[in-house]
PDB file of N, CA and C in Angstrom:
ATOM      1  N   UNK A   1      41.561 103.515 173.291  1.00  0.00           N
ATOM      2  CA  UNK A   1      41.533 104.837 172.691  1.00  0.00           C
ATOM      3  C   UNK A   1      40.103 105.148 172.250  1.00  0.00           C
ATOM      4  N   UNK A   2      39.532 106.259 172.382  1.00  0.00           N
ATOM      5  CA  UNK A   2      38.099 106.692 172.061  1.00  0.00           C
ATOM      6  C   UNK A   2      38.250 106.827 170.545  1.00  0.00           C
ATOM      7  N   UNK A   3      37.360 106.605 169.829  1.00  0.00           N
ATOM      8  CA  UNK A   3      37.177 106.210 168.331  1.00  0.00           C
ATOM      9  C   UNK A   3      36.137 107.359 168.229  1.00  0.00           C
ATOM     10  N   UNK A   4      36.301 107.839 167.021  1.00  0.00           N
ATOM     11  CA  UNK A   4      35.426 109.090 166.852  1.00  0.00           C
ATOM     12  C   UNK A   4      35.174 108.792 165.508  1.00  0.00           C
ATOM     13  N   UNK A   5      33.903 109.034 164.896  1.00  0.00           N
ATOM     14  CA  UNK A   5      33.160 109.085 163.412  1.00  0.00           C
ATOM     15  C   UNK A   5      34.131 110.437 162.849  1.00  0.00           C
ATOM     16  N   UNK A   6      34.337 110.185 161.909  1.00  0.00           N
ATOM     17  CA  UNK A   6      35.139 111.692 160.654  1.00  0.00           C
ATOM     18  C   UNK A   6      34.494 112.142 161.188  1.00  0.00           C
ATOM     19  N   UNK A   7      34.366 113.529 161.014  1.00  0.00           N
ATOM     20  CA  UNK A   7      33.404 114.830 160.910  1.00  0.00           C
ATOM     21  C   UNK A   7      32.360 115.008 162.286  1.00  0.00           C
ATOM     22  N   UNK A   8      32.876 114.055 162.939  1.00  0.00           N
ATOM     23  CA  UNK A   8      31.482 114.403 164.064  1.00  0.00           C
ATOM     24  C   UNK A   8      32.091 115.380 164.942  1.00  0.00           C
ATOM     25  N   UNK A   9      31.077 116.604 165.493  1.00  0.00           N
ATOM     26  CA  UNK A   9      31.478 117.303 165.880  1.00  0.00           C
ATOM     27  C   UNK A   9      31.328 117.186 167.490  1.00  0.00           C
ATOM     28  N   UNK A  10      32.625 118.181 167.924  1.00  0.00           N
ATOM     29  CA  UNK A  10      32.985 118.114 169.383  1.00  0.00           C
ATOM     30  C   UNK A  10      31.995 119.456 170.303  1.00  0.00           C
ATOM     31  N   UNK A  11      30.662 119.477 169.740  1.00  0.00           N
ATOM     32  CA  UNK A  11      30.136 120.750 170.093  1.00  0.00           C
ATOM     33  C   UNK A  11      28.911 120.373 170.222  1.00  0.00           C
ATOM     34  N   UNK A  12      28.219 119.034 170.107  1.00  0.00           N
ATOM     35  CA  UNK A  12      26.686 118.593 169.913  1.00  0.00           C
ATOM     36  C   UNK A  12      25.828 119.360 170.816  1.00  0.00           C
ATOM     37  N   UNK A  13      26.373 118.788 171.897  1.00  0.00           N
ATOM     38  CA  UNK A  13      25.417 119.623 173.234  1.00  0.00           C
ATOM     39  C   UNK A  13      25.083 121.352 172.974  1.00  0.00           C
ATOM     40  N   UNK A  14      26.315 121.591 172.601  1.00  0.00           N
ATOM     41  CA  UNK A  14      26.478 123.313 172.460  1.00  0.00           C
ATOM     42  C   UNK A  14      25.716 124.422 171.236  1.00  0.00           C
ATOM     43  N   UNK A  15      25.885 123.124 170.568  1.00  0.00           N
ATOM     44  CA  UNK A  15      24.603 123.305 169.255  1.00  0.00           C
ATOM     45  C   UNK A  15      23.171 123.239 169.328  1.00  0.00           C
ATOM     46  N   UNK A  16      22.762 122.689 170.455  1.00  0.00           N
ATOM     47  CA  UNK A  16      21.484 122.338 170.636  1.00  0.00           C
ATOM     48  C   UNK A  16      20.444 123.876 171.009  1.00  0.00           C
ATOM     49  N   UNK A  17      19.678 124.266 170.167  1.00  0.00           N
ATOM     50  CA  UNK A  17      19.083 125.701 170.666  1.00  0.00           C
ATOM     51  C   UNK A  17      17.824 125.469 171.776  1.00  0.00           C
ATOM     52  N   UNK A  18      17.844 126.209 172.492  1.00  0.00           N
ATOM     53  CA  UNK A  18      16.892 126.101 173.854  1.00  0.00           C
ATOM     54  C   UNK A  18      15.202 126.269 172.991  1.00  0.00           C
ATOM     55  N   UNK A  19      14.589 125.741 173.524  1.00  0.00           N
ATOM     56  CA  UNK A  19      12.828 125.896 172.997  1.00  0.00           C
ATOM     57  C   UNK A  19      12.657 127.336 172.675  1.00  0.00           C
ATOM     58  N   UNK A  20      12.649 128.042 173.244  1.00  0.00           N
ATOM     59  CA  UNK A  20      12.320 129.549 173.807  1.00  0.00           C
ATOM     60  C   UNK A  20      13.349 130.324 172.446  1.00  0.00           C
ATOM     61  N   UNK A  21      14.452 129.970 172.162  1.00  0.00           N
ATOM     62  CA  UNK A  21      15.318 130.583 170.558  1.00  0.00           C
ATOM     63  C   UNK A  21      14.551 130.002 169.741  1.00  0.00           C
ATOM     64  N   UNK A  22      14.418 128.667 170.068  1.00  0.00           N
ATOM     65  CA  UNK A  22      14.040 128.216 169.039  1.00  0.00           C
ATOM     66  C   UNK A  22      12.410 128.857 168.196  1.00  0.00           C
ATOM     67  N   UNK A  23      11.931 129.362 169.582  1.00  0.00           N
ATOM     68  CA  UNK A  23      10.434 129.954 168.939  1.00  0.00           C
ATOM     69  C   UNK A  23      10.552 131.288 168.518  1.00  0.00           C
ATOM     70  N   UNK A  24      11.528 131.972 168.700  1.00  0.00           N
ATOM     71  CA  UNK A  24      12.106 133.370 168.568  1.00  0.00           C
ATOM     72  C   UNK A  24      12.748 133.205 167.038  1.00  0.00           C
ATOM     73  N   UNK A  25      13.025 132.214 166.439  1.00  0.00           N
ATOM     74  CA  UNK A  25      13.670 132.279 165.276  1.00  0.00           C
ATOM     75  C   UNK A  25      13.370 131.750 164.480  1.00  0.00           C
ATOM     76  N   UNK A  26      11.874 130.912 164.581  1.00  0.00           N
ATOM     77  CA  UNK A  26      10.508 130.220 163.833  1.00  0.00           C
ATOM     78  C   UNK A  26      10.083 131.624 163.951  1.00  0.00           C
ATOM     79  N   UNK A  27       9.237 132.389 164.756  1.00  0.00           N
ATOM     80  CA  UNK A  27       8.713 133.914 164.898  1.00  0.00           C
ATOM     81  C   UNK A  27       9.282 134.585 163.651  1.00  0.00           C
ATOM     82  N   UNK A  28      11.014 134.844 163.875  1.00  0.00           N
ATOM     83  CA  UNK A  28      11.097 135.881 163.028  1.00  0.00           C
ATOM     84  C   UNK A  28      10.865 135.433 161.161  1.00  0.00           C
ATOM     85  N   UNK A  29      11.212 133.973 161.372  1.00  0.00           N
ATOM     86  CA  UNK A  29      11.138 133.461 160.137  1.00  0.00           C
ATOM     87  C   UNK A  29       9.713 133.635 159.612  1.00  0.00           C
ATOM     88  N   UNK A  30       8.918 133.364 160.303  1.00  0.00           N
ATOM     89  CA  UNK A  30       7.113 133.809 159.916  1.00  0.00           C
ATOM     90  C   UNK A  30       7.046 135.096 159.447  1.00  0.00           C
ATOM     91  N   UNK A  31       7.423 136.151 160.144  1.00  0.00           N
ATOM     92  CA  UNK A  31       6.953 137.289 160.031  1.00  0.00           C
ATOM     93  C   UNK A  31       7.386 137.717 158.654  1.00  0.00           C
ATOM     94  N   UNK A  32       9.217 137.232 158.256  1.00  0.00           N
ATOM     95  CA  UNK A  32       9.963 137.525 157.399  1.00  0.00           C
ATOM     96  C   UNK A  32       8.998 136.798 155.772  1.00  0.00           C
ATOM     97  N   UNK A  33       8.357 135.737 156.461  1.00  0.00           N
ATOM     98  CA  UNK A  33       7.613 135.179 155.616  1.00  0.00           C
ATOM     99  C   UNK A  33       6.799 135.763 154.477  1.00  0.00           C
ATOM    100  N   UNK A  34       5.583 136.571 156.075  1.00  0.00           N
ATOM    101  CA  UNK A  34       4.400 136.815 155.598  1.00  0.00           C
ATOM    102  C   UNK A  34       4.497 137.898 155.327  1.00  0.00           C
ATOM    103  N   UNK A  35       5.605 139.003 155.182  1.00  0.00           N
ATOM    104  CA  UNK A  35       6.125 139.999 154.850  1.00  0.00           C
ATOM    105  C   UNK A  35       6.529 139.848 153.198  1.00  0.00           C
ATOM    106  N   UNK A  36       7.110 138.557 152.972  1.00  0.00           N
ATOM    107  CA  UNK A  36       7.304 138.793 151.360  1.00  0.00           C
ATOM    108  C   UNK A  36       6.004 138.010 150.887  1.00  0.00           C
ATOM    109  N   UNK A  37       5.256 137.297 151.321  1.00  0.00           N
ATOM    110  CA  UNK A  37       4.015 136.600 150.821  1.00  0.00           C
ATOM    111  C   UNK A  37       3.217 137.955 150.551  1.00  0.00           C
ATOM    112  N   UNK A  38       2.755 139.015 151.209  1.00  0.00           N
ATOM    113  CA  UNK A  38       2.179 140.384 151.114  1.00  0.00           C
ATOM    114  C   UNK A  38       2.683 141.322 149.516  1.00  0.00           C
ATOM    115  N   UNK A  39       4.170 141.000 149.784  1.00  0.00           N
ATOM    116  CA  UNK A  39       5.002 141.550 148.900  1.00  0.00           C
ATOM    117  C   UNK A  39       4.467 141.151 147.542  1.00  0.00           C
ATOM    118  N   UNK A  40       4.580 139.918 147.313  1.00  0.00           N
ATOM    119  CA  UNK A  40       4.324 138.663 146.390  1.00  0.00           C
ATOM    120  C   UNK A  40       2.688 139.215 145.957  1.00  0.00           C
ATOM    121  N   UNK A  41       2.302 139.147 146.396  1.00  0.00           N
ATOM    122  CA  UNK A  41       0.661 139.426 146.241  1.00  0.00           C
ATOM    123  C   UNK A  41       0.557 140.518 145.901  1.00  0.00           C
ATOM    124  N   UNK A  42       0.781 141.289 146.779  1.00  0.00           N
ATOM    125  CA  UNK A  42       0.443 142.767 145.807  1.00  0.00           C
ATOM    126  C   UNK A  42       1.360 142.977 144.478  1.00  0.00           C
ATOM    127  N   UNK A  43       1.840 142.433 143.946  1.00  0.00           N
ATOM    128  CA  UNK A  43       2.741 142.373 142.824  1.00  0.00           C
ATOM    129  C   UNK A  43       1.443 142.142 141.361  1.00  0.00           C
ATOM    130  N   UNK A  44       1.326 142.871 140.884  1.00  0.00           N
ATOM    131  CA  UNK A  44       0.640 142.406 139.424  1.00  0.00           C
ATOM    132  C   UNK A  44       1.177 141.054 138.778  1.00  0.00           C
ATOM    133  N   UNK A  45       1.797 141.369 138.568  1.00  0.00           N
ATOM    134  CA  UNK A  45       2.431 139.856 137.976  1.00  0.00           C
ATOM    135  C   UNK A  45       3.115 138.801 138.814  1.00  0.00           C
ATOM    136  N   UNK A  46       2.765 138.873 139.605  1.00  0.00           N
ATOM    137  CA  UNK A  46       2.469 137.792 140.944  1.00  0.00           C
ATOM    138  C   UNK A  46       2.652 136.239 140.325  1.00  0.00           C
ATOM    139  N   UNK A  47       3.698 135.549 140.558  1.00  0.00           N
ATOM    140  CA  UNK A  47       4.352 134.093 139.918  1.00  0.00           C
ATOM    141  C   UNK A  47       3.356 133.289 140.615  1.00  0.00           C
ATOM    142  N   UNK A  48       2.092 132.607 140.273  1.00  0.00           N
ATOM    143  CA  UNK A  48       1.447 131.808 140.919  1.00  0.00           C
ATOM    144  C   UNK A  48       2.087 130.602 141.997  1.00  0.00           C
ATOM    145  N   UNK A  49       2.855 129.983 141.341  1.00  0.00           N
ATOM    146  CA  UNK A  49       3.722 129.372 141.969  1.00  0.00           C
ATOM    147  C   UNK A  49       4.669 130.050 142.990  1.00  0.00           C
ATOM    148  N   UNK A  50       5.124 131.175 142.885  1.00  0.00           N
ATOM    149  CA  UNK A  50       6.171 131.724 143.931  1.00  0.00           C
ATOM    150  C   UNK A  50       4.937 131.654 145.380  1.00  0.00           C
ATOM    151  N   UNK A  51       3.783 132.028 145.090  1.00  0.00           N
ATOM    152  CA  UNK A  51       3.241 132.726 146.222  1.00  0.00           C
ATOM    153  C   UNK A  51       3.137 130.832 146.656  1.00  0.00           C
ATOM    154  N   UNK A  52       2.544 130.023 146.028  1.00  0.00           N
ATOM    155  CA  UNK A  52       2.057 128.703 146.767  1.00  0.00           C
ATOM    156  C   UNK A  52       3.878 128.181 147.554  1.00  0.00           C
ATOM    157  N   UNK A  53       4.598 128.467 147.358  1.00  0.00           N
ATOM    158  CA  UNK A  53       5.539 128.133 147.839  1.00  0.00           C
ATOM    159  C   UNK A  53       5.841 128.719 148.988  1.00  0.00           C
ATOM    160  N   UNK A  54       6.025 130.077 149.230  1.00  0.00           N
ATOM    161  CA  UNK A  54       5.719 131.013 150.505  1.00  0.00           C
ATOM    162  C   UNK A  54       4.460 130.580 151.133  1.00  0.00           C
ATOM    163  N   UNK A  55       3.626 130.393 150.645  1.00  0.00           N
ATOM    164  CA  UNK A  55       2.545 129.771 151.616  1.00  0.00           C
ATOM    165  C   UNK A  55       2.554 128.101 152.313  1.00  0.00           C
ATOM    166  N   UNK A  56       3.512 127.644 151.731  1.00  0.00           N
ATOM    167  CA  UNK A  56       3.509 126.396 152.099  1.00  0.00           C
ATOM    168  C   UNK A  56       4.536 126.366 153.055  1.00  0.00           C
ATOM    169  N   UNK A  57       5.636 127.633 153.055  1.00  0.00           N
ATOM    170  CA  UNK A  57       6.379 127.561 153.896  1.00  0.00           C
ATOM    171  C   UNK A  57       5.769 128.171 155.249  1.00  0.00           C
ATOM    172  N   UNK A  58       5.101 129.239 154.777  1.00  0.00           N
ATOM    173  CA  UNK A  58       4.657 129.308 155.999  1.00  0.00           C
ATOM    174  C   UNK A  58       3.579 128.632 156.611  1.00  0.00           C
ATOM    175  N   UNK A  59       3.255 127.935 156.387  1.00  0.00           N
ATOM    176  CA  UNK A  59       2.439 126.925 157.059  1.00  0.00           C
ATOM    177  C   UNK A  59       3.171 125.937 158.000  1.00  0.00           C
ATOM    178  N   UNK A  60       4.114 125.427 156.865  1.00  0.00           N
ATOM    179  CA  UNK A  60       5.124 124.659 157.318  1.00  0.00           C
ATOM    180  C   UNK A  60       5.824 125.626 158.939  1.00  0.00           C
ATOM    181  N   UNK A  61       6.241 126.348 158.623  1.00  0.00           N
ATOM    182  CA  UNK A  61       7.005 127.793 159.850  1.00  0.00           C
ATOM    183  C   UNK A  61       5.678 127.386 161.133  1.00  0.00           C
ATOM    184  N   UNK A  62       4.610 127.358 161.006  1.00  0.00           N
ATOM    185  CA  UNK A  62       2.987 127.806 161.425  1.00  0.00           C
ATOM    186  C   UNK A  62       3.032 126.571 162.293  1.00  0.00           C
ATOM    187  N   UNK A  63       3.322 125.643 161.581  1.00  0.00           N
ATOM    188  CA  UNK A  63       3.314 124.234 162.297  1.00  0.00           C
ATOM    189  C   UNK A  63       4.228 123.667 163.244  1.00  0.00           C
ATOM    190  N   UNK A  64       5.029 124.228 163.028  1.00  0.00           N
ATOM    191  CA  UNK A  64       6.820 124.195 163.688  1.00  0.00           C
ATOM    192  C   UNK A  64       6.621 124.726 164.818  1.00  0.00           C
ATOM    193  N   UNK A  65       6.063 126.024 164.906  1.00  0.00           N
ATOM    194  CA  UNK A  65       5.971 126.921 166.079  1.00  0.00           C
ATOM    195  C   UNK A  65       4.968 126.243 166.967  1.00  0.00           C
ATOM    196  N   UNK A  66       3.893 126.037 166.576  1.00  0.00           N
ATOM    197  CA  UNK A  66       2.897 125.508 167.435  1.00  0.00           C
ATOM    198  C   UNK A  66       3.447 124.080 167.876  1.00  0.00           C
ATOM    199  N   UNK A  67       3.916 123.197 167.346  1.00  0.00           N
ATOM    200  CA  UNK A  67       4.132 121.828 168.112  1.00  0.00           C
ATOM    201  C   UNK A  67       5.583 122.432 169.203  1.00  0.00           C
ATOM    202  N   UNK A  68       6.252 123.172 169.008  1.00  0.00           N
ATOM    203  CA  UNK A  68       7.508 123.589 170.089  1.00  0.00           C
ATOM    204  C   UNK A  68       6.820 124.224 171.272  1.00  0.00           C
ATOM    205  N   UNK A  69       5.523 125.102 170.606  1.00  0.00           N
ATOM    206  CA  UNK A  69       4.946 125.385 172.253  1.00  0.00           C
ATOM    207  C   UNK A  69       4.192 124.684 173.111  1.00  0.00           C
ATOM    208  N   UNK A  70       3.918 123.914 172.671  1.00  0.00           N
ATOM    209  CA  UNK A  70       3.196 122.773 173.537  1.00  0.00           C
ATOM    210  C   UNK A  70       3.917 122.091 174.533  1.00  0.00           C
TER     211      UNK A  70
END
């Protein structure tokens, strides 16, 4: 009888996103990024910390994208 782990799912393969989504949905995540990082900044009272966090993500986003296109 085939033995299966709890919870493992019957969909692995089907879950897997192609390179090409995958850079399409790093993309939109950047843009969505640097859209509230802008936001964040022009704000007077601008949370020092909020903005280093958006920036770290998008770097992080920045880095993601570039090693998938290679």
């Amino acid at each position: 009888m085939n033995e299966r782990r709890a919870g493992a799912s019957d969909w692995t393969e089907q879950d897997l996103l192609t390179r090409e989504l995958a850079l399409e949905r790093l993309a939109e995540a950047e843009a969505e990024t640097v859209t509230a990082l802008e936001e964040l900044r022009a704000s007077p009272a601008a949370d020092p910390g909020a903005v280093e966090l958006l920036e770290r993500r998008l770097s992080a986003l920045e880095a993601s994208r570039a090693r998938l296109a290679t």
